[in-house]
C-alpha atoms as a PDB file:
ATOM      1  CA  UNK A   1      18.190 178.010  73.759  1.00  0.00           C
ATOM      2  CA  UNK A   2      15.367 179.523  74.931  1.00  0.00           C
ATOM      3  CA  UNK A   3      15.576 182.580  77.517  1.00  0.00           C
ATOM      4  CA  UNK A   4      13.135 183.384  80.716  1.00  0.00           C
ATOM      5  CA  UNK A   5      12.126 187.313  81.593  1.00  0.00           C
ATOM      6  CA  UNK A   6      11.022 188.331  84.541  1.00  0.00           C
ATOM      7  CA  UNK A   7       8.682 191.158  84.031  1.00  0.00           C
ATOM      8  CA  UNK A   8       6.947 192.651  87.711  1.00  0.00           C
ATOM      9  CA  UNK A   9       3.533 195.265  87.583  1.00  0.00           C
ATOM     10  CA  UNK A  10       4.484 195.900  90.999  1.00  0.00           C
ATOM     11  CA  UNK A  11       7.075 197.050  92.951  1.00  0.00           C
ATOM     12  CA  UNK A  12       9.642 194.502  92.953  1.00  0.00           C
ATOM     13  CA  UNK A  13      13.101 195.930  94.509  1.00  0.00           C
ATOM     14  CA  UNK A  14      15.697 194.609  91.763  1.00  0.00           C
ATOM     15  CA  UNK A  15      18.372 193.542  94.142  1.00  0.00           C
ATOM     16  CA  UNK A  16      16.160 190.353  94.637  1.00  0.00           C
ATOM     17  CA  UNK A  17      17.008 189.197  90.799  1.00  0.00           C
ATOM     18  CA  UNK A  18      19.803 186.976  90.435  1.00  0.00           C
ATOM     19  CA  UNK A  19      20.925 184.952  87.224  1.00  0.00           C
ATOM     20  CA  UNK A  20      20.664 181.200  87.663  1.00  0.00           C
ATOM     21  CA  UNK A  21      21.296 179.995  84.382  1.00  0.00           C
ATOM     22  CA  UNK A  22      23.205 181.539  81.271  1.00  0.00           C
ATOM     23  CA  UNK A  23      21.093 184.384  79.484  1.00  0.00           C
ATOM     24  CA  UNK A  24      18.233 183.714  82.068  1.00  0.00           C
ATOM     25  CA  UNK A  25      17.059 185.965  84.789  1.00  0.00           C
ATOM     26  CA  UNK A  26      14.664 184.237  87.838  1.00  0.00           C
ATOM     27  CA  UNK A  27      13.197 185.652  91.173  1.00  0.00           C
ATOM     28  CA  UNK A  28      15.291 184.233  93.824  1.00  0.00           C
ATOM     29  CA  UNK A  29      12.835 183.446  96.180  1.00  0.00           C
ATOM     30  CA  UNK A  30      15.029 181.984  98.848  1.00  0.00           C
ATOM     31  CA  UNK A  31      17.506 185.245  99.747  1.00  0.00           C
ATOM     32  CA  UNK A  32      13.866 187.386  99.324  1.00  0.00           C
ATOM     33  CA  UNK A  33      12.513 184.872 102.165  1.00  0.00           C
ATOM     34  CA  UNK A  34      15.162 184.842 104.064  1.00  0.00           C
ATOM     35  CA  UNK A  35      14.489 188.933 104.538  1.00  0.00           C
ATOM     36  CA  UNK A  36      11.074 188.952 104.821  1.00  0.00           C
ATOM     37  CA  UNK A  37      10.089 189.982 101.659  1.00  0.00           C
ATOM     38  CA  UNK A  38       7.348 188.810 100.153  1.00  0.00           C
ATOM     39  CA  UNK A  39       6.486 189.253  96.477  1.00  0.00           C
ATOM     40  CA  UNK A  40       3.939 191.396  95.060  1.00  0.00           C
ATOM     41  CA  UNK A  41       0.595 189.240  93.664  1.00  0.00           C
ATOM     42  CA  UNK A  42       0.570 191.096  90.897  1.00  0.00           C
ATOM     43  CA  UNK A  43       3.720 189.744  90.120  1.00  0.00           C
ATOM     44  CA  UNK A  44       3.792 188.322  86.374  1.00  0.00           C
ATOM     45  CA  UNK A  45       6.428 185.645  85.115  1.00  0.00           C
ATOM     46  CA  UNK A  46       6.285 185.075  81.488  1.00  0.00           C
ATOM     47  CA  UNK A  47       9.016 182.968  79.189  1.00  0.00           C
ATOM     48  CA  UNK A  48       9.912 184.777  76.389  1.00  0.00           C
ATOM     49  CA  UNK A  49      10.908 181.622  73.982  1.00  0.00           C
ATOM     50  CA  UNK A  50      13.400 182.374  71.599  1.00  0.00           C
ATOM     51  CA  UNK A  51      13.221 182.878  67.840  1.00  0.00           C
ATOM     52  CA  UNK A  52      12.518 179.602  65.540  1.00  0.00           C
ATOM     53  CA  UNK A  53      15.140 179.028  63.203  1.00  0.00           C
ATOM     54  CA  UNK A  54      13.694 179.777  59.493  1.00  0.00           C
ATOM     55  CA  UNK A  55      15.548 177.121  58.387  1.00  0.00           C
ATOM     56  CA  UNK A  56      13.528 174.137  56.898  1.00  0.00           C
ATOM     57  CA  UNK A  57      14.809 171.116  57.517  1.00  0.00           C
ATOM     58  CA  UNK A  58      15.564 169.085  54.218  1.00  0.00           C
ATOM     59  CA  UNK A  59      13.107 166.519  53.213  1.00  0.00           C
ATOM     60  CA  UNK A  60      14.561 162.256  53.690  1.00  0.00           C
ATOM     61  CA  UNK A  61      15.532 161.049  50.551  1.00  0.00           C
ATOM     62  CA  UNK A  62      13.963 157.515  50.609  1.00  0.00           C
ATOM     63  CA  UNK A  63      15.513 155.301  47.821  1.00  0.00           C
ATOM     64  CA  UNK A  64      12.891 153.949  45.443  1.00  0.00           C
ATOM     65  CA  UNK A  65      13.601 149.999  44.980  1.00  0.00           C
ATOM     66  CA  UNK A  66      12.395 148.441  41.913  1.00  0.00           C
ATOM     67  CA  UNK A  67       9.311 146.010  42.973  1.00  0.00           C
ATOM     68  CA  UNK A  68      10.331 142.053  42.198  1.00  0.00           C
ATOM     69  CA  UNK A  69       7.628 139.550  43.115  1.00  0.00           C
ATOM     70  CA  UNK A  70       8.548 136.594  45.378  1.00  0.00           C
ATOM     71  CA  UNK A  71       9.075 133.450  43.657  1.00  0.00           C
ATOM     72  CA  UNK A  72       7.584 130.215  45.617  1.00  0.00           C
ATOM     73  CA  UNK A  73      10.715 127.607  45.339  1.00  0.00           C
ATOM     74  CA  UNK A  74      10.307 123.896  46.690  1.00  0.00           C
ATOM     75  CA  UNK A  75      12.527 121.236  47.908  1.00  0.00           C
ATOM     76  CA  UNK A  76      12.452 117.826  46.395  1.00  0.00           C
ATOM     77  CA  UNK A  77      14.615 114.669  47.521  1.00  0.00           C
ATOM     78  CA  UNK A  78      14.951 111.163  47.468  1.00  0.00           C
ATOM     79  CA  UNK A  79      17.675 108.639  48.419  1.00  0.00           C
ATOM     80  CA  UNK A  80      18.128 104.809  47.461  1.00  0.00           C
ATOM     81  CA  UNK A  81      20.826 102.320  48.657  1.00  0.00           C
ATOM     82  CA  UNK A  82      23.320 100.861  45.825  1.00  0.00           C
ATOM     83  CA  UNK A  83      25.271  97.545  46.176  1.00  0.00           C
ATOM     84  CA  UNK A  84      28.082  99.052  45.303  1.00  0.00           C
ATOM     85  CA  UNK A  85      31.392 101.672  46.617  1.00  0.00           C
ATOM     86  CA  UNK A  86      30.709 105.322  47.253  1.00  0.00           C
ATOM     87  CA  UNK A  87      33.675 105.632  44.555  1.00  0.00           C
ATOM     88  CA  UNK A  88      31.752 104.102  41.758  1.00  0.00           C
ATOM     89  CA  UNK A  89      28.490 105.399  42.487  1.00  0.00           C
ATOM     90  CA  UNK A  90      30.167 108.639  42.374  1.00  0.00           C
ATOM     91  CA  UNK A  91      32.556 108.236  38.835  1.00  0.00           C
ATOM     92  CA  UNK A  92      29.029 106.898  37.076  1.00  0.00           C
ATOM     93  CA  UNK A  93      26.823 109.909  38.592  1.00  0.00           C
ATOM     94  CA  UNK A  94      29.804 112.400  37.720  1.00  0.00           C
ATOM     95  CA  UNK A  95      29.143 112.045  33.722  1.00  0.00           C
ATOM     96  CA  UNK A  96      26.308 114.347  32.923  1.00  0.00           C
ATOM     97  CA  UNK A  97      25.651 113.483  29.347  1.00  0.00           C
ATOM     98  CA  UNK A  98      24.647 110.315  30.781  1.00  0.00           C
ATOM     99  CA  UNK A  99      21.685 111.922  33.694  1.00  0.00           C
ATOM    100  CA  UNK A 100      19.351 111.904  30.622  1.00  0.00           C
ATOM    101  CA  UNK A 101      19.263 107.438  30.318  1.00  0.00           C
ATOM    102  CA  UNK A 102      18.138 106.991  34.459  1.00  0.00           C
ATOM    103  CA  UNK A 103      16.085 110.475  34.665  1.00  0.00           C
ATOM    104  CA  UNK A 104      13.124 109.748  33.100  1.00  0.00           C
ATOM    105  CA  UNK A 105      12.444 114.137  32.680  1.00  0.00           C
ATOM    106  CA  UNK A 106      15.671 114.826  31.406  1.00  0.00           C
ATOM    107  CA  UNK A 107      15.547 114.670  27.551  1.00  0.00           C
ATOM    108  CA  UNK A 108      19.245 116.305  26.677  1.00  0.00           C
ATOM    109  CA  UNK A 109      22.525 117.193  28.834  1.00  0.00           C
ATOM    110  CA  UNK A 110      25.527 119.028  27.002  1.00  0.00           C
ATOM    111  CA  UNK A 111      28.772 119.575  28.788  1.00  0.00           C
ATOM    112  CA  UNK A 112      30.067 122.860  27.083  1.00  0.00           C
ATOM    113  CA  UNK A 113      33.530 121.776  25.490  1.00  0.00           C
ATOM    114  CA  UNK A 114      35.834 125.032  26.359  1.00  0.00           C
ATOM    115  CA  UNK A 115      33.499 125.251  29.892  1.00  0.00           C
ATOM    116  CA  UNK A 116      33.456 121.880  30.969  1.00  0.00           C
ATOM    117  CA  UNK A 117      32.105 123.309  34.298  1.00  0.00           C
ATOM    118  CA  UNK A 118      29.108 124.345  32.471  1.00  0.00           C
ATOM    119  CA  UNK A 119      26.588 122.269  30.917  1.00  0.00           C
ATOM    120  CA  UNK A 120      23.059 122.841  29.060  1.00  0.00           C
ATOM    121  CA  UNK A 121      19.727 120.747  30.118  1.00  0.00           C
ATOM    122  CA  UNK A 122      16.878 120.520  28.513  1.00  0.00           C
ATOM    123  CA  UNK A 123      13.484 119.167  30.210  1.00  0.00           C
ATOM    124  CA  UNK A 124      10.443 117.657  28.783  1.00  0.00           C
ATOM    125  CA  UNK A 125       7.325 115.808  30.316  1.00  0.00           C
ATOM    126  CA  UNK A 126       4.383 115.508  30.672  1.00  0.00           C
ATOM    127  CA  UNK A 127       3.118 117.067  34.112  1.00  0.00           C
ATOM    128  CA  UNK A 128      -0.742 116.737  35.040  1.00  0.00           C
ATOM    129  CA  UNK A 129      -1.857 116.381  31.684  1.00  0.00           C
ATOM    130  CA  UNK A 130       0.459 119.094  30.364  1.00  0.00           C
ATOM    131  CA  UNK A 131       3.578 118.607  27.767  1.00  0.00           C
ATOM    132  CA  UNK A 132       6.051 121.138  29.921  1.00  0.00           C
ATOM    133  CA  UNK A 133       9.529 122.307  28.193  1.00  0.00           C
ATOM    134  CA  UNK A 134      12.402 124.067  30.262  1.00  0.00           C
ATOM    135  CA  UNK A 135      15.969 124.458  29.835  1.00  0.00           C
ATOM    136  CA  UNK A 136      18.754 126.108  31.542  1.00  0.00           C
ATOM    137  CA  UNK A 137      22.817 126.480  31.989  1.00  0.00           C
ATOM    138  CA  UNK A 138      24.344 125.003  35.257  1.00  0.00           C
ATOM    139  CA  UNK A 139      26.972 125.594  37.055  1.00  0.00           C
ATOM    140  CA  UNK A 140      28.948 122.518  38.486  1.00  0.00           C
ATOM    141  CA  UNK A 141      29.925 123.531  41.636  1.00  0.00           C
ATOM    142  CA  UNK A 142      33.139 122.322  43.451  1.00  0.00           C
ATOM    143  CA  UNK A 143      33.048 118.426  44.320  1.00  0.00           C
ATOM    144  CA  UNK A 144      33.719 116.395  46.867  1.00  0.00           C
ATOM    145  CA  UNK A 145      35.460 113.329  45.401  1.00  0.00           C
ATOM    146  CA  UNK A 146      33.095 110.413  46.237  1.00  0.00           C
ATOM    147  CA  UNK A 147      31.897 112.115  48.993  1.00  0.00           C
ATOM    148  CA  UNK A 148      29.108 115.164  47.011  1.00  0.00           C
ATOM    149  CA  UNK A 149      28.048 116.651  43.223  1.00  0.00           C
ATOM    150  CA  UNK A 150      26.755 119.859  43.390  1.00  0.00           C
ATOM    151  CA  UNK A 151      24.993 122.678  41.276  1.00  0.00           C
ATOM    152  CA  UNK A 152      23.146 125.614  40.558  1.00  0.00           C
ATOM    153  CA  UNK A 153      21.342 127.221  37.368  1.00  0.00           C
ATOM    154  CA  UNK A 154      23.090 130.011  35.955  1.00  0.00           C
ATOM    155  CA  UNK A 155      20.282 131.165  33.263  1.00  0.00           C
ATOM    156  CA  UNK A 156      17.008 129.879  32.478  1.00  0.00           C
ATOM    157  CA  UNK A 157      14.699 127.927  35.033  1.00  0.00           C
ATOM    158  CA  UNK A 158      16.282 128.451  38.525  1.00  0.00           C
ATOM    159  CA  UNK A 159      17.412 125.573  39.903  1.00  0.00           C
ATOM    160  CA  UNK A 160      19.957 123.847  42.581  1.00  0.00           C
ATOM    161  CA  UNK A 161      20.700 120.693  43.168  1.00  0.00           C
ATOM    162  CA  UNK A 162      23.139 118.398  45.244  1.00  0.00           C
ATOM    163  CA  UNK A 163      23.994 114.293  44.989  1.00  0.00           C
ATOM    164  CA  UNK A 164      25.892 113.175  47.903  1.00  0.00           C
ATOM    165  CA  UNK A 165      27.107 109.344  48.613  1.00  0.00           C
ATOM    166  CA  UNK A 166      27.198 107.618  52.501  1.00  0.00           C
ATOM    167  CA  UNK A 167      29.045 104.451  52.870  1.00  0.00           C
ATOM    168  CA  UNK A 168      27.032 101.978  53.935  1.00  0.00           C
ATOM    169  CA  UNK A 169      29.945  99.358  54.081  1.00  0.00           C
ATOM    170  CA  UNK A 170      32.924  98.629  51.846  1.00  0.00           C
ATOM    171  CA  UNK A 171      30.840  97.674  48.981  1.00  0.00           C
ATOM    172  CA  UNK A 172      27.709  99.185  49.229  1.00  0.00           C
ATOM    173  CA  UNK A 173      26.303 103.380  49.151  1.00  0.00           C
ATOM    174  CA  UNK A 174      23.252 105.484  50.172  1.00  0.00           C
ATOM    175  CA  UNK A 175      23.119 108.130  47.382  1.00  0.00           C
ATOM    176  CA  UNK A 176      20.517 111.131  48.215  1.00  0.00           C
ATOM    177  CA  UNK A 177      19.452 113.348  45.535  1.00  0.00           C
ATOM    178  CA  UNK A 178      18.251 116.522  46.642  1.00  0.00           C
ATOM    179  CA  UNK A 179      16.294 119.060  43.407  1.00  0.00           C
ATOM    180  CA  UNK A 180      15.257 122.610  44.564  1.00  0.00           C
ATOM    181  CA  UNK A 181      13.832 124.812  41.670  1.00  0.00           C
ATOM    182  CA  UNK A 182      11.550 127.878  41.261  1.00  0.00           C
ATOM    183  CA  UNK A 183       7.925 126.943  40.572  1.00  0.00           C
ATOM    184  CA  UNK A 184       7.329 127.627  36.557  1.00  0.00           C
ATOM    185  CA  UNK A 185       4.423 130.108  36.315  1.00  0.00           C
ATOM    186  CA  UNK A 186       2.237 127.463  34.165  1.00  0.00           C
ATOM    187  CA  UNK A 187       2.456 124.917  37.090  1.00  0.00           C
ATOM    188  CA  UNK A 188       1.539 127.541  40.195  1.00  0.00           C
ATOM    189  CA  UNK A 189      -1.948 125.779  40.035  1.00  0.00           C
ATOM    190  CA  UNK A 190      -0.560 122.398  40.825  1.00  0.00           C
ATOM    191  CA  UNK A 191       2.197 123.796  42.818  1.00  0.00           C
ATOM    192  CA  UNK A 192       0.479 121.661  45.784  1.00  0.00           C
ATOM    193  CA  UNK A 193       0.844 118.226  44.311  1.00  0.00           C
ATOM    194  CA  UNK A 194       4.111 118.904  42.064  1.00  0.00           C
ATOM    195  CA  UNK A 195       6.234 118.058  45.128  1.00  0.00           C
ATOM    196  CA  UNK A 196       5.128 114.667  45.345  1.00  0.00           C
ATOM    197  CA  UNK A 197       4.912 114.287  41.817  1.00  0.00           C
ATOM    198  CA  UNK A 198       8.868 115.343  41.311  1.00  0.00           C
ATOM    199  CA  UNK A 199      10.058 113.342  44.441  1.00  0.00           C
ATOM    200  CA  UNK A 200       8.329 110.434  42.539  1.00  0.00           C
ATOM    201  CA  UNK A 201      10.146 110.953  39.445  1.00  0.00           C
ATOM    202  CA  UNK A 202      14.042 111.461  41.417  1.00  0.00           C
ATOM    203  CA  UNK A 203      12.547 108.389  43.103  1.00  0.00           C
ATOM    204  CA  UNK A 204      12.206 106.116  39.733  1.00  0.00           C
ATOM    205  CA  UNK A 205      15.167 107.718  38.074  1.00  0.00           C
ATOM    206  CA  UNK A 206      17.254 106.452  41.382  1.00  0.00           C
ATOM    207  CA  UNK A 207      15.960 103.071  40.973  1.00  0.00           C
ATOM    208  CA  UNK A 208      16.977 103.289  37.179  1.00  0.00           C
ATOM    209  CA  UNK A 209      20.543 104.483  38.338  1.00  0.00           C
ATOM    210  CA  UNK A 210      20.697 101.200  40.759  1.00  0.00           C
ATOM    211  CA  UNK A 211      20.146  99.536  37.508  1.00  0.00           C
ATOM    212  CA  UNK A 212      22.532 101.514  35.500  1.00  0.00           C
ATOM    213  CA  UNK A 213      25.455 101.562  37.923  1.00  0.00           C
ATOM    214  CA  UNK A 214      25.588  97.728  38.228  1.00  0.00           C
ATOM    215  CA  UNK A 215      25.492  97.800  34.249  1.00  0.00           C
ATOM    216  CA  UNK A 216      28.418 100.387  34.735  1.00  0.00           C
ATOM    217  CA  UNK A 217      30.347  98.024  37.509  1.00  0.00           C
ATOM    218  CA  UNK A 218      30.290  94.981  34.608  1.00  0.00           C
ATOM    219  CA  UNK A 219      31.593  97.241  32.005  1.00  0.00           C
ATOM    220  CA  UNK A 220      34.089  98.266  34.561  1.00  0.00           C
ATOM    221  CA  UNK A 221      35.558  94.763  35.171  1.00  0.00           C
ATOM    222  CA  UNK A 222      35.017  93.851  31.454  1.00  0.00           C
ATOM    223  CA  UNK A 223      36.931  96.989  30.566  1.00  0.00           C
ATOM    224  CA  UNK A 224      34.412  97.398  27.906  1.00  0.00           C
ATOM    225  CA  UNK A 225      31.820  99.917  27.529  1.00  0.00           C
ATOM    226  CA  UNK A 226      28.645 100.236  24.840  1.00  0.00           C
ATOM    227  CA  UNK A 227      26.387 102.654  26.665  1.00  0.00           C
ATOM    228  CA  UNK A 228      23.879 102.424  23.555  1.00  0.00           C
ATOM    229  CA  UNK A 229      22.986  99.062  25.370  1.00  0.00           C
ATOM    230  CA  UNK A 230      22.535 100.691  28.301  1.00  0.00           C
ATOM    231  CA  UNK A 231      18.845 101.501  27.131  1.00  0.00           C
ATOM    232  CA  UNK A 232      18.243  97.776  27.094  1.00  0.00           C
ATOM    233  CA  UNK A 233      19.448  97.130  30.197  1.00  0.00           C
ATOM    234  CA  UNK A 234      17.235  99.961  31.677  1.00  0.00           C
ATOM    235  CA  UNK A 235      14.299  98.612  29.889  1.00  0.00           C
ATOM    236  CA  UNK A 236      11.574  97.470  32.246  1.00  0.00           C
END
């Protein structure tokens, strides 16, 4: 705290001084009015500040963050309405190893036998005149029973991804498949046009699944399945 002086050049009677604040010592003008007293001109105030502490403060510490560029991800979906239950839609969606005979960019799925949570894809296209190669490990995520399939990447290209199944009545579905990935580096030129060009492809591979499910719905009542022929039934 800083403390005030009174210093007068003049004659100044003392009895006039009177301490107003702690460690401070001010001219009380009011009692010297009230007897007539009126100060000397030459009379000089000057505030004495007190002494700057020597102490430096300490420099911030600002924690240095490693830089990580921001990665442009996109949303892709589609949707298509089955003639059949939410329940089968759902049981024929639900085995993975079988993704690869509707999507048309899917070339392998493996369900990991001791993690059958987890399950390996591999994709490979052609994408604007470019033979494109990714893989990664997902995640199955926990389902709804006929109601949503769900999923994220755990390694390799980044990826989510969701399948969930309306009822449209007691024998028909909407499914809607919705894809959200990380833009590759090689296909940042074309990032513009790759959405439509992916919601194109979920859109045939949907209209291969149609197929495919009504395939799976005669096996059902048959009680026989032979998905090698499932190919042929797929063919166009």
């Amino acid at each position: 705290m800083s403390s005030a002086a009174c210093i007068s050049l003049g004659p100044t009677p003392l009895s006039h001084l009177k301490n107003v604040e702690k460690g401070a010592a001010a001219f009380n003008l009011a009692s010297v009015r009230g007897r007539g007293f009126r100060p000397s001109p030459n009379a000089l105030f000057l505030r004495i500040p007190s002494r700057p502490s020597r102490r430096k403060p300490s420099p911030r510490r600002t924690a240095v963050r490693p830089f990580s560029p921001v990665m442009e991800w996109q949303d892709c979906s589609s949707e298509i309405e089955v003639d059949v239950p939410c329940s089968v839609a759902y049981d024929c969606y639900s085995d993975r190893e079988l993704i690869p005979k509707w999507m048309p960019f899917i070339s392998s799925v493996k369900v990991l036998q001791d993690k059958p949570d987890l399950s390996r894809w591999a994709l490979k296209y052609e994408v604007f005149g470019r033979d494109v190669e990714f893989s990664w490990l997902a995640r199955n995520l926990q389902p709804i029973p006929n109601q949503k399939i769900h999923w994220r990447s755990l390694e390799g290209l980044p990826n989510r991804g969701a399948v969930r199944f309306f009822p449209k009545g007691p024998s028909s579905c909407r499914i809607q498949l919705t894809v959200s990935y990380e833009i590759p580096e090689i296909l940042i030129p074309v990032a513009s046009a790759l959405k439509p060009f992916l919601e194109g492809l979920l859109a045939q591979g949907l209209e291969r699944f149609a197929k495919a499910i009504r395939f799976f719905r005669i096996c059902i009542i048959l009680s026989y399945y032979s998905w090698d022929k499932l190919s042929i039934f797929l063919k166009d």
